[in-house]
C-alpha atoms as a PDB file:
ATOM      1  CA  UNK A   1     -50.994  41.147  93.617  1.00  0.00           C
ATOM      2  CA  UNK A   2     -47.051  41.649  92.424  1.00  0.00           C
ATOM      3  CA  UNK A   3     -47.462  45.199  92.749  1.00  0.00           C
ATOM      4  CA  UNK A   4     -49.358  47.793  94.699  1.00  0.00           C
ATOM      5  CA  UNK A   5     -48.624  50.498  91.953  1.00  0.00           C
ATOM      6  CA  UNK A   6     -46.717  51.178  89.445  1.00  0.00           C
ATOM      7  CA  UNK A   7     -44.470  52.773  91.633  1.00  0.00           C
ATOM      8  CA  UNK A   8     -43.105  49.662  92.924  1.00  0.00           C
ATOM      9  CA  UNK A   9     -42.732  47.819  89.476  1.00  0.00           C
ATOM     10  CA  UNK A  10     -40.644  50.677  88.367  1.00  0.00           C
ATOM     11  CA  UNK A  11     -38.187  50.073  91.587  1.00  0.00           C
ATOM     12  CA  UNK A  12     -37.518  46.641  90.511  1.00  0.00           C
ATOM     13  CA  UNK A  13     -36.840  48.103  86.779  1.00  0.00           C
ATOM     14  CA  UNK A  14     -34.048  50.350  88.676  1.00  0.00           C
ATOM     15  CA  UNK A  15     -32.945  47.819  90.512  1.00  0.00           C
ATOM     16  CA  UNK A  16     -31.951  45.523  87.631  1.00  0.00           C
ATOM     17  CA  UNK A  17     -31.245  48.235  85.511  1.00  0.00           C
ATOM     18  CA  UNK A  18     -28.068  49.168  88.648  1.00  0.00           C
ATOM     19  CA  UNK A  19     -27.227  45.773  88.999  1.00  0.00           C
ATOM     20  CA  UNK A  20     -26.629  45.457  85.747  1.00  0.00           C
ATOM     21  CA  UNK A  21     -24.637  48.236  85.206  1.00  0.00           C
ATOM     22  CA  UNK A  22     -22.311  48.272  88.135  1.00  0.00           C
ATOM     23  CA  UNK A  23     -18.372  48.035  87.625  1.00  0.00           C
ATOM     24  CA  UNK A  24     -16.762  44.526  87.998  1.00  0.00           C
ATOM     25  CA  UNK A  25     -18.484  40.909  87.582  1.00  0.00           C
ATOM     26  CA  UNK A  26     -21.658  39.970  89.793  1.00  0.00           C
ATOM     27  CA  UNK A  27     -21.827  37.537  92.200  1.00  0.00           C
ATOM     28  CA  UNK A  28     -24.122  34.590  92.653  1.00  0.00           C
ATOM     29  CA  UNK A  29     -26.674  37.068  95.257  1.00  0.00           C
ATOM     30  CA  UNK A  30     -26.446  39.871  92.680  1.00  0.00           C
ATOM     31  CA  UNK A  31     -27.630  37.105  89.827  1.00  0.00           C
ATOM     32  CA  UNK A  32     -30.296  35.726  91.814  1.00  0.00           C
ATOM     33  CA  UNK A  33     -31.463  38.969  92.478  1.00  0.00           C
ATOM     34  CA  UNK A  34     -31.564  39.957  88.996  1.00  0.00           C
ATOM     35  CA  UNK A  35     -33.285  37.092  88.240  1.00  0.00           C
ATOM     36  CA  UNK A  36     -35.964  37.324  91.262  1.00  0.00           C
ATOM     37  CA  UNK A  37     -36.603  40.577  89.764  1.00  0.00           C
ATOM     38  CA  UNK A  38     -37.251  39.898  85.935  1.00  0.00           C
ATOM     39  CA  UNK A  39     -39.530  36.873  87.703  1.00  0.00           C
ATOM     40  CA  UNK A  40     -41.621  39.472  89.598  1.00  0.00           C
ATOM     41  CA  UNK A  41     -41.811  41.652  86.643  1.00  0.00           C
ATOM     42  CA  UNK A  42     -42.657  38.105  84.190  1.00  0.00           C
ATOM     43  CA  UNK A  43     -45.483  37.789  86.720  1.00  0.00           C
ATOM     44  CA  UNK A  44     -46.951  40.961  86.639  1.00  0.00           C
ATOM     45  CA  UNK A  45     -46.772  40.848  83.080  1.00  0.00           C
ATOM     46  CA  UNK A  46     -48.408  37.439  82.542  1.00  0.00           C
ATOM     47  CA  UNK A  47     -51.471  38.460  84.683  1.00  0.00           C
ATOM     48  CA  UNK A  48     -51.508  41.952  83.218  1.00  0.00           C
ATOM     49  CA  UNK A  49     -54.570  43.638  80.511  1.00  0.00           C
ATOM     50  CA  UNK A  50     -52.610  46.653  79.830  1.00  0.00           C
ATOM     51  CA  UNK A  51     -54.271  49.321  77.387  1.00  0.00           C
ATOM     52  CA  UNK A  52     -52.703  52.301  75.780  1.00  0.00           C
ATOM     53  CA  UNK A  53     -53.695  56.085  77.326  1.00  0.00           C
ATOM     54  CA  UNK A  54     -56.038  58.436  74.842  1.00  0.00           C
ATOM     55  CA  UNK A  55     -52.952  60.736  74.797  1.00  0.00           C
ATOM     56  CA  UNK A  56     -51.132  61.379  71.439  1.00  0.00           C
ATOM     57  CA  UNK A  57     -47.380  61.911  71.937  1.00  0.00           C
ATOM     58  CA  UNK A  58     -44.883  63.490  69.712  1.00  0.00           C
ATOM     59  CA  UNK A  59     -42.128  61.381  69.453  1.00  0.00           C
ATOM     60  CA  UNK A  60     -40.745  58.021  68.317  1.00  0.00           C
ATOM     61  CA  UNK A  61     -39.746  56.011  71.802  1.00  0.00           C
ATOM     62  CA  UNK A  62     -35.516  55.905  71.109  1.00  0.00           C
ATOM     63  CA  UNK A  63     -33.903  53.153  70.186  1.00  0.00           C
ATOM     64  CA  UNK A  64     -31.413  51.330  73.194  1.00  0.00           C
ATOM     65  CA  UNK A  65     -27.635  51.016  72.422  1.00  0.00           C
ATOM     66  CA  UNK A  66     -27.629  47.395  72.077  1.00  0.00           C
ATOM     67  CA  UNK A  67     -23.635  47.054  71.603  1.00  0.00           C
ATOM     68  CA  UNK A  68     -22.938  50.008  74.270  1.00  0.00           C
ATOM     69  CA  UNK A  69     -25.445  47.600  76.760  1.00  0.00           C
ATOM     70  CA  UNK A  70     -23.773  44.363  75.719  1.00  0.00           C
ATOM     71  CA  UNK A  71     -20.158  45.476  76.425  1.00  0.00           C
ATOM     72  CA  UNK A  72     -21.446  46.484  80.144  1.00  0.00           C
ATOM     73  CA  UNK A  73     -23.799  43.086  80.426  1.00  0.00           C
ATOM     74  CA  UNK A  74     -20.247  41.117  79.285  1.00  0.00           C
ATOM     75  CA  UNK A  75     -18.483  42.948  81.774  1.00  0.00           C
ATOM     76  CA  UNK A  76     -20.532  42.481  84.743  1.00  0.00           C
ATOM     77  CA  UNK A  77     -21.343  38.808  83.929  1.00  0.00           C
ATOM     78  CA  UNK A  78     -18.086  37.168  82.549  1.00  0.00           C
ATOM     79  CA  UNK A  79     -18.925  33.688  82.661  1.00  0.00           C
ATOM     80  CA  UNK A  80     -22.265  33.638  80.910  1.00  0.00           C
ATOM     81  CA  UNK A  81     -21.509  32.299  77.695  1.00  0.00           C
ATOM     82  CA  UNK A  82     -23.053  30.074  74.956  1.00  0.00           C
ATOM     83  CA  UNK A  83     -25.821  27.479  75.969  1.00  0.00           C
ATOM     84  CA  UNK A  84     -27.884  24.846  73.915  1.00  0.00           C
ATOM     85  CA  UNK A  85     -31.374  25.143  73.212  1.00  0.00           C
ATOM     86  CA  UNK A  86     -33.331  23.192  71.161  1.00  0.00           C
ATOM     87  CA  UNK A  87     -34.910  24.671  68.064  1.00  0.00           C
ATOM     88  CA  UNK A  88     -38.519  22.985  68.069  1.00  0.00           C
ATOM     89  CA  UNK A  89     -39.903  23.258  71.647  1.00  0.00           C
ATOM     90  CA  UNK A  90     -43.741  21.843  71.235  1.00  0.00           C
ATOM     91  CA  UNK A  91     -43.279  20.342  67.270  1.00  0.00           C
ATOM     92  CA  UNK A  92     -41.111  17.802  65.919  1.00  0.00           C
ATOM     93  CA  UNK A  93     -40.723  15.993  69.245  1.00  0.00           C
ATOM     94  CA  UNK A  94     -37.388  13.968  69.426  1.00  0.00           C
ATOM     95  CA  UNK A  95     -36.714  15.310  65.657  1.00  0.00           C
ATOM     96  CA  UNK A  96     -35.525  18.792  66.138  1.00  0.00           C
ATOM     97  CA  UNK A  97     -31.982  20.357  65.719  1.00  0.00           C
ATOM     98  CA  UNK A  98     -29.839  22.226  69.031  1.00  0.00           C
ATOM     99  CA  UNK A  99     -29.133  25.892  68.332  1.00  0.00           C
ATOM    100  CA  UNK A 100     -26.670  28.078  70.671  1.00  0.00           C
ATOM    101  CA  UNK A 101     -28.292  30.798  72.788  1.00  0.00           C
ATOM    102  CA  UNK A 102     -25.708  33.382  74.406  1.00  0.00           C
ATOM    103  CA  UNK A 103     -26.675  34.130  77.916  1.00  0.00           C
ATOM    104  CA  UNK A 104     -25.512  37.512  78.084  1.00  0.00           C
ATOM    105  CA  UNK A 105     -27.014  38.995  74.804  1.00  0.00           C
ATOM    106  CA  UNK A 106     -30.184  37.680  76.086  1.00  0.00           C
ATOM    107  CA  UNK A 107     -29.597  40.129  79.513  1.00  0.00           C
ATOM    108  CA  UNK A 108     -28.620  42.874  77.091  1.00  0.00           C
ATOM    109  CA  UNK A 109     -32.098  42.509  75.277  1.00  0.00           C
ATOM    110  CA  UNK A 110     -33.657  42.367  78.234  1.00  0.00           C
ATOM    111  CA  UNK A 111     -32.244  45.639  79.423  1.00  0.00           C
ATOM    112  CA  UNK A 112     -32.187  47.381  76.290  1.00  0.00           C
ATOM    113  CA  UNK A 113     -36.540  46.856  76.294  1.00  0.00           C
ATOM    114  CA  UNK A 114     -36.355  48.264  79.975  1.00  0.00           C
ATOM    115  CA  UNK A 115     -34.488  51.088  78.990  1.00  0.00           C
ATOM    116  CA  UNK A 116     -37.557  52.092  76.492  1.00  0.00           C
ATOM    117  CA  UNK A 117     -40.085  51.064  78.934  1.00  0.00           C
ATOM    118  CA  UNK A 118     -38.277  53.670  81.440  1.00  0.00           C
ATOM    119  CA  UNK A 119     -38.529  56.122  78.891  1.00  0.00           C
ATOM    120  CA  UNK A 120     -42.188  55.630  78.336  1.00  0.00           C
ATOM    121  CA  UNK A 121     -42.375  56.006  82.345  1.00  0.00           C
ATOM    122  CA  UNK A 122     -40.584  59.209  82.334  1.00  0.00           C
ATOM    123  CA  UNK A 123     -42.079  60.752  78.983  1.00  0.00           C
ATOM    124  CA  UNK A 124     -45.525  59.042  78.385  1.00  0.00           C
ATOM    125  CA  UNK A 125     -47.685  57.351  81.287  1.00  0.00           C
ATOM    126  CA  UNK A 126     -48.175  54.335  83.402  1.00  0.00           C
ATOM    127  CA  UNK A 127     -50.370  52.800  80.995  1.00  0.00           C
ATOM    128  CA  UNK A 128     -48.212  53.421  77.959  1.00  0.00           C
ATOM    129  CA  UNK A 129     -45.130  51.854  79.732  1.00  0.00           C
ATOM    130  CA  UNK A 130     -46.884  48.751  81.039  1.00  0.00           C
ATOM    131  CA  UNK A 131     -48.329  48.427  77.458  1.00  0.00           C
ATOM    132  CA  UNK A 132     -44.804  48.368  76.120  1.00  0.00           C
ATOM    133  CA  UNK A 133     -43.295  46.508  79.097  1.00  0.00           C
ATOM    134  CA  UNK A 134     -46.285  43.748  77.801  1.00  0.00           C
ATOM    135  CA  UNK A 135     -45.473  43.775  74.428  1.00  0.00           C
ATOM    136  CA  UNK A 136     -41.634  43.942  74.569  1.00  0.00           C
ATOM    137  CA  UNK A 137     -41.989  40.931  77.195  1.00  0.00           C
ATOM    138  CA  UNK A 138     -44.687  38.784  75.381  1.00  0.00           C
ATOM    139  CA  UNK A 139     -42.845  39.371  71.853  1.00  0.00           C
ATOM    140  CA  UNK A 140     -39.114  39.507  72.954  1.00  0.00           C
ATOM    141  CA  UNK A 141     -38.023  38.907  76.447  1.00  0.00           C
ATOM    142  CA  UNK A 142     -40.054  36.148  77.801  1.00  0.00           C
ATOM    143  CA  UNK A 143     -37.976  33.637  76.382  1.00  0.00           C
ATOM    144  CA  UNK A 144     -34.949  35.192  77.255  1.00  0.00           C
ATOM    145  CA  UNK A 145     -35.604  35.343  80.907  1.00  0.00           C
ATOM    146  CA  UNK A 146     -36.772  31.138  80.361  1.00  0.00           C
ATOM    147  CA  UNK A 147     -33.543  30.487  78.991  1.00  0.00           C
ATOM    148  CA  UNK A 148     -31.485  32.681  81.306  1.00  0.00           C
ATOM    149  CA  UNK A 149     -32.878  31.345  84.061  1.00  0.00           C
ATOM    150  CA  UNK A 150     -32.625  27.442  82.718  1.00  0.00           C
ATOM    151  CA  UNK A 151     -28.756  28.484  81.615  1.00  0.00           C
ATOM    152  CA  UNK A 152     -28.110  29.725  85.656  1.00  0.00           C
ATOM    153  CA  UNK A 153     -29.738  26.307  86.696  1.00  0.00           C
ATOM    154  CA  UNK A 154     -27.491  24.367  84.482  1.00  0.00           C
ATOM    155  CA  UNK A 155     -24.657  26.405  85.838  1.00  0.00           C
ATOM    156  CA  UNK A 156     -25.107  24.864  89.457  1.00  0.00           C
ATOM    157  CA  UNK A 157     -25.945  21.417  88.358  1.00  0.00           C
ATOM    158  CA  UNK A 158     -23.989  20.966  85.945  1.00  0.00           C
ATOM    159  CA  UNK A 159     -20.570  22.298  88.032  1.00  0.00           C
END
C-alpha cells in the first residue's frame, strides 16, 4: 500500500507542488525529492481502480496557467533543458527518427494537472480527484515523469 488515505497522497501533491514553486534553483536533494514523489504518486496511480462519486457538480474544473507555471518551473530548475527521445518506442525498431523533449515543460505539465487535481480535492471529493489524478497521469503525465526521470539519469552519467 503507497498510501493509507488520501490524506497522505495529497501531502506528497503539496510537497511537490512547494518544491516547485520556491524562489531560486533546486538542488540535487530537492530534485530527487521531487522525483521520489511523482514515483510514489506513479505507483499509486498504476495500481489504482478509481471511479467517479454519484455527485453532480456545478462547475467546469479551471484551467492551470501553463506559461505563469513554466516561468516558475524555469526558474527553479535552470539547467533542465532539451533532451532526445526517440519518436517510435515499441514500432519501427532501429528505423525511427529522435525528437527533442524539454525537461522543464514536462515539470510544468506535470504541475499544471496537480493543480486541477487539488482543485477537485478541495471542491469535489476523494474519488473525483483520484479519478482525474488517473486520467491526467495515464493520458498526459506518465511519460513525462519517464522522461524526466531518464533526462536526470543522463544528467549524472553523462557529466
Amino acid at each position: 500500500m503507497i498510501y493509507r488515505d488520501t490524506d497522505e497522497l495529497q501531502t506528497d501533491i503539496n510537497s511537490v507542488m512547494t518544491a516547485c514553486q520556491k524562489p531560486g534553483p533546486a538542488v540535487q536533494a530537492e530534485i530527487t525529492s521531487i522525483l521520489w514523489a511523482l514515483t510514489k504518486i506513479a505507483l499509486f496511480i498504476e495500481c489504482a481502480e478509481p471511479s467517479l462519486d454519484d455527485e453532480e457538480y456545478e462547475g467546469l474544473i479551471p484551467e492551470s496557467d501553463f506559461q505563469a507555471t513554466k516561468k516558475l518551473i524555469e526558474t527553479r530548475f535552470p539547467n533542465w533543458g532539451r533532451y532526445n527521445q526517440c519518436y517510435d518506442i515499441s514500432i519501427n525498431i532501429a528505423d525511427t527518427s529522435v525528437v527533442v523533449g524539454v525537461a522543464t515543460d514536462d515539470l510544468t505539465g506535470i504541475v499544471c494537472d496537480l493543480i486541477q487535481v487539488l482543485w477537485v480535492f478541495d471542491n469535489q471529493s476523494p474519488a473525483n480527484a483520484i479519478w482525474h489524478l488517473h486520467d491526467s497521469y495515464m493520458f498526459n503525465w506518465r511519460e513525462h515523469l519517464l522522461n524526466l526521470k531518464l533526462f536526470e539519469h543522463a544528467r549524472f552519467n553523462e557529466r
